[in-house]
Structure formats: structure tokens, C-alpha cells
Protein backbone atom coordinates (compact mmCIF):
# COMPACT_ATOMS: atom_id res chain seq x y z
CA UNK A 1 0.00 0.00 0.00
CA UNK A 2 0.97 3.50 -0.75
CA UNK A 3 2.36 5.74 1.94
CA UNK A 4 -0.48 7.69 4.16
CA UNK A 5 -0.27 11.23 4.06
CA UNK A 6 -3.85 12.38 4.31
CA UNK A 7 -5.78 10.19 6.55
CA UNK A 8 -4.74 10.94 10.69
CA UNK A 9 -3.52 7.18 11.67
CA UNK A 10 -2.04 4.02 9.83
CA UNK A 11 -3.69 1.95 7.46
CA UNK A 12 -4.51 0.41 4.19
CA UNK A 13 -6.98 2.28 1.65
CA UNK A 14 -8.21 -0.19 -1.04
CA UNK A 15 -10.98 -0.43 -3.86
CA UNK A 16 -13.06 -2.22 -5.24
CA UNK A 17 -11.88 -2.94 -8.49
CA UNK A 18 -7.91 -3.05 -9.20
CA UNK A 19 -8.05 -2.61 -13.05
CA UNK A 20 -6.92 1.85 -12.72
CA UNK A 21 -4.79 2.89 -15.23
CA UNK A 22 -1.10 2.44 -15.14
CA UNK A 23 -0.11 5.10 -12.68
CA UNK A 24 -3.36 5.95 -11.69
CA UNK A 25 -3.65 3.22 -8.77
CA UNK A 26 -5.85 3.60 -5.49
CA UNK A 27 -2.65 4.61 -3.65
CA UNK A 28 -2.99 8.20 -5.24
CA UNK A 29 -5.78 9.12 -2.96
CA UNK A 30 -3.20 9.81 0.03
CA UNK A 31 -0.17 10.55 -1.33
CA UNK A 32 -1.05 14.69 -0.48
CA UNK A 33 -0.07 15.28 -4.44
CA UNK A 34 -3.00 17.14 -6.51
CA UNK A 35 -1.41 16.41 -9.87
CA UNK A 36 -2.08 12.77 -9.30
CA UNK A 37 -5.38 10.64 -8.99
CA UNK A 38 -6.97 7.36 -8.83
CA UNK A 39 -8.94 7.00 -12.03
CA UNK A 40 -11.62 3.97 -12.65
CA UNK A 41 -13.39 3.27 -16.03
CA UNK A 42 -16.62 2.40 -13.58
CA UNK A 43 -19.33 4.20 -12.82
CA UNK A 44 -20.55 2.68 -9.26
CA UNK A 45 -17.46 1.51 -7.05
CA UNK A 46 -16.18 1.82 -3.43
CA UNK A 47 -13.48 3.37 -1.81
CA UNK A 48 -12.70 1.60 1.87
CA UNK A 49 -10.09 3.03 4.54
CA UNK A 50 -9.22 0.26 7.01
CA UNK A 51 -7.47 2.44 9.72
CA UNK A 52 -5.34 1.11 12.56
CA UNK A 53 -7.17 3.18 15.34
CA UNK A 54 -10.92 4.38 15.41
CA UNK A 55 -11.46 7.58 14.66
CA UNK A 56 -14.41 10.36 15.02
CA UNK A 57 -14.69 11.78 11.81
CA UNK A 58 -15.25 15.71 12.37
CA UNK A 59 -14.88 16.33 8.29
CA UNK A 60 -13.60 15.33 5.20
CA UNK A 61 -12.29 16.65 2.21
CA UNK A 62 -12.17 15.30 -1.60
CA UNK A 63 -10.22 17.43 -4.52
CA UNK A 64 -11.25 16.59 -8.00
CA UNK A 65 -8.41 15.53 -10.88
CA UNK A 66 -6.69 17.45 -12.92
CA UNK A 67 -7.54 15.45 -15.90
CA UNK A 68 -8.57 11.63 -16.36
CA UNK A 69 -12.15 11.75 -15.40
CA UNK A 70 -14.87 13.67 -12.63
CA UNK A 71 -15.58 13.47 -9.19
CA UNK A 72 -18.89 11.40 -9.01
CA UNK A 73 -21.66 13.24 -8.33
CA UNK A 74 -23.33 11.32 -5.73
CA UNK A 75 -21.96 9.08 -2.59
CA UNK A 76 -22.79 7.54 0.44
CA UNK A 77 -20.17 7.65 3.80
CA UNK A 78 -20.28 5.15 5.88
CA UNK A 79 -17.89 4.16 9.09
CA UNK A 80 -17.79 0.72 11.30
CA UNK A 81 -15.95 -1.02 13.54
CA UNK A 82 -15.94 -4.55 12.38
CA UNK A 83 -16.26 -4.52 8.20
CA UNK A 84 -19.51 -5.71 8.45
CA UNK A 85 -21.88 -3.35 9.96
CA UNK A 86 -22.05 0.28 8.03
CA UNK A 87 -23.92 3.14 9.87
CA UNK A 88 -24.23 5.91 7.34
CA UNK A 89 -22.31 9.25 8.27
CA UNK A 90 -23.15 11.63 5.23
CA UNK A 91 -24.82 11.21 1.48
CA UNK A 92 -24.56 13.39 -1.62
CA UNK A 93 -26.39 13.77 -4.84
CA UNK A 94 -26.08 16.07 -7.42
CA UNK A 95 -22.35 17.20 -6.34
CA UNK A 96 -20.12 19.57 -9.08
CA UNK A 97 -16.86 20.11 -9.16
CA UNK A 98 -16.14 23.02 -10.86
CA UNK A 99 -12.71 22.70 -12.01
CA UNK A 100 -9.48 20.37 -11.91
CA UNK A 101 -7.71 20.45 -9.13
CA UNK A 102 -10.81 21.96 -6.73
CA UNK A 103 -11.09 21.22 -2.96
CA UNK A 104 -14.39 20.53 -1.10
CA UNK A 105 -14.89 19.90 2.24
CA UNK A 106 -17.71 18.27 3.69
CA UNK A 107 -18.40 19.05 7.83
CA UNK A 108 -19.86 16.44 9.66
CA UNK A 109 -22.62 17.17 12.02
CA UNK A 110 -23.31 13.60 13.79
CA UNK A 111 -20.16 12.06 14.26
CA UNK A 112 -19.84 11.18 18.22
CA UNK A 113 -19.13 7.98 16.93
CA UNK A 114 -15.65 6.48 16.11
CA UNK A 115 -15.09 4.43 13.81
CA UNK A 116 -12.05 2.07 12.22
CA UNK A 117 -13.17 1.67 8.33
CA UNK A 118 -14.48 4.22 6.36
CA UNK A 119 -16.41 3.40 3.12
CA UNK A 120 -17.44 5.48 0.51
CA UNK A 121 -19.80 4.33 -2.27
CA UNK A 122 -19.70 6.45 -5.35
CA UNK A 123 -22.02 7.20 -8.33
CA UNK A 124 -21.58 8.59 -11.50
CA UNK A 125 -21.47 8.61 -14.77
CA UNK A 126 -18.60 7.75 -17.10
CA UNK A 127 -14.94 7.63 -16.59
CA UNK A 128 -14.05 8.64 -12.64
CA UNK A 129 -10.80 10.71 -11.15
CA UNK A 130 -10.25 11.56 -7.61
CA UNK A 131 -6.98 13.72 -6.82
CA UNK A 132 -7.22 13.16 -3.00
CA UNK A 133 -9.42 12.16 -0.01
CA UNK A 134 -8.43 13.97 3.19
CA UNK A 135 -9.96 12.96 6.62
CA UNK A 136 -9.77 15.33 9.83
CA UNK A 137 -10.52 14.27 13.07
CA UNK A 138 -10.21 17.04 14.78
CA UNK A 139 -6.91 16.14 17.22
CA UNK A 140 -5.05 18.17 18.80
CA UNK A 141 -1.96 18.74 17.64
CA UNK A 142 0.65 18.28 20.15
CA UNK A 143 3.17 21.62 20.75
CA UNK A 144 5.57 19.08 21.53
CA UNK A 145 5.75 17.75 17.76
CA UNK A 146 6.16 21.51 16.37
CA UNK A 147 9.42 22.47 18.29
CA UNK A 148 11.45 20.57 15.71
CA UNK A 149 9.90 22.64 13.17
CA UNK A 150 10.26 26.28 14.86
CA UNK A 151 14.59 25.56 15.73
CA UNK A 152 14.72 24.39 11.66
CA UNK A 153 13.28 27.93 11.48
CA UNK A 154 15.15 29.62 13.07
CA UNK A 155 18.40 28.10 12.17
CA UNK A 156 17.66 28.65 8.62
CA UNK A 157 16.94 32.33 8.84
CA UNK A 158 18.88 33.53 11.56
CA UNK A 159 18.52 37.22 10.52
CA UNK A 160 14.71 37.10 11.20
CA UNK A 161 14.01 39.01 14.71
CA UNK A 162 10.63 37.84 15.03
CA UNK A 163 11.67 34.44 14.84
CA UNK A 164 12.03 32.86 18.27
CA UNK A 165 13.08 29.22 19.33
CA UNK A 166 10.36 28.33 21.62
CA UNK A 167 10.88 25.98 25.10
CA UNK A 168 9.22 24.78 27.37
């Protein structure tokens, strides 16, 4: 499986068919790159995140190809805990994207349930291109994990006075 860099834990994103174009495989939903995308000749197919913890979904986010294909218009999210039984957490119909390379996100309002695999069912017409899916579930973000990134800064632009090495 590709390398995770949209999704907030570990895990293994798969589909239901594995016949994408050369280049254009299911791995290109995470890989945080907008000038790639999975692309599937069929109109009805799923999209299933198996994630190593359980999560409570807060939004999520798809951005349509560049080229290749359209966003469906219509799917249904669903989230469980076992593979097996789906509750629904959000349905479209009738959903445009614009534009290549456009960003939507979708806020949840019922999600106080967490949940481990994420399925989305899509529907649409002709050839289909997703760029990315992005999931946020609303953690925290621990200070602790940004002090790396604030002494890179400040090391690398030493002549900035507003830039200050932060402790704790």
C-alpha cells in the first residue's frame, strides 16, 4: 500500500476494483499530491479506509483531478468497527466540481461515533478521477511535535528578529 499522508492514523486504503490505469492506482488518494489521482473506467465503485485506530470523523475533504475523469456526483459515507456493519455518516447527490484540481470539504454534524473503516460508495457517470481524499478528526496537535519545526526555522533564517526558538 501506498504511503499515508492524508488520513490521521495508519492503514490500508483499497478499492473495489484493481483494473486503474497504469499510474493511476488507489494509492494516489493519500499521497497529499493534486497532480495525481486514482482513475476507474466504472461508474458505481467503493473506496474503503481500514485504519489502525478508530477515529471520530469531524470532516472530510475530496479534490477533484486534474484530468482523467470527474468526481462522481453522488456518494454515500459510511464508518464501522468490524467490516460488516455500516452506519451511514453523510450522502450526496447532485455534487459539481467546478474545475481540476478543486477542494471541497464536507463538515460532519453527527459524528460522536468512532469508527475504524471508512467506506465510501460512489455514483456517476462515465470515466471517474479523484486527486485526494483527506480525513480530519479534529486532534489536537501536540506543541511538543512543532518544536522541531520552529529551531529548523530559526536556524535557517537567523537574521529574522521575530523568529524565536520556543521551550518549554
Amino acid at each position: 500500500s501506498a504511503e499515508n499522508k492524508n488520513l490521521p492514523c495508519g492503514g490500508v486504503i483499497s478499492t473495489q476494483y484493481a483494473d486503474s490505469p497504469n499510474g493511476s492506482d488507489i494509492g494516489k488518494l493519500v499521497d497529499n499530491n493534486v497532480f495525481t489521482a486514482f482513475v476507474t473506467n466504472h461508474e458505481n465503485f467503493y473506496v474503503l479506509w481500514s485504519g489502525k485506530k478508530a477515529l471520530s470523523l469531524k470532516s472530510y475533504t475530496i479534490v477533484s483531478a486534474s484530468e482523467g475523469g470527474n468526481v462522481p456526483d453522488s456518494w454515500v459515507l459510511s464508518g464501522s468497527n468490524d467490516n460488516k456493519a455500516w452506519t451511514q455518516i453523510d450522502k450526496k447527490k447532485g455534487e459539481v466540481f467546478e474545475s481540476p484540481n478543486l477542494k471541497k470539504e464536507y463538515k460532519l454534524t453527527s459524528t460522536s461515533s468512532s469508527f475504524k473503516y471508512f467506506k465510501f460508495v460512489f455514483s456517476g457517470s462515465g470515466t471517474s478521477a479523484i486527486a485526494e481524499i483527506y480525513f480530519t478528526d479534529g486532534t489536537a496537535v501536540d506543541i511538543n511535535d512543532l518544536m522541531p519545526l520552529t529551531d529548523r526555522w530559526a536556524d535557517e533564517y537567523p537574521g529574522y528578529g521575530n523568529i524565536r526558538r520556543l521551550r518549554h
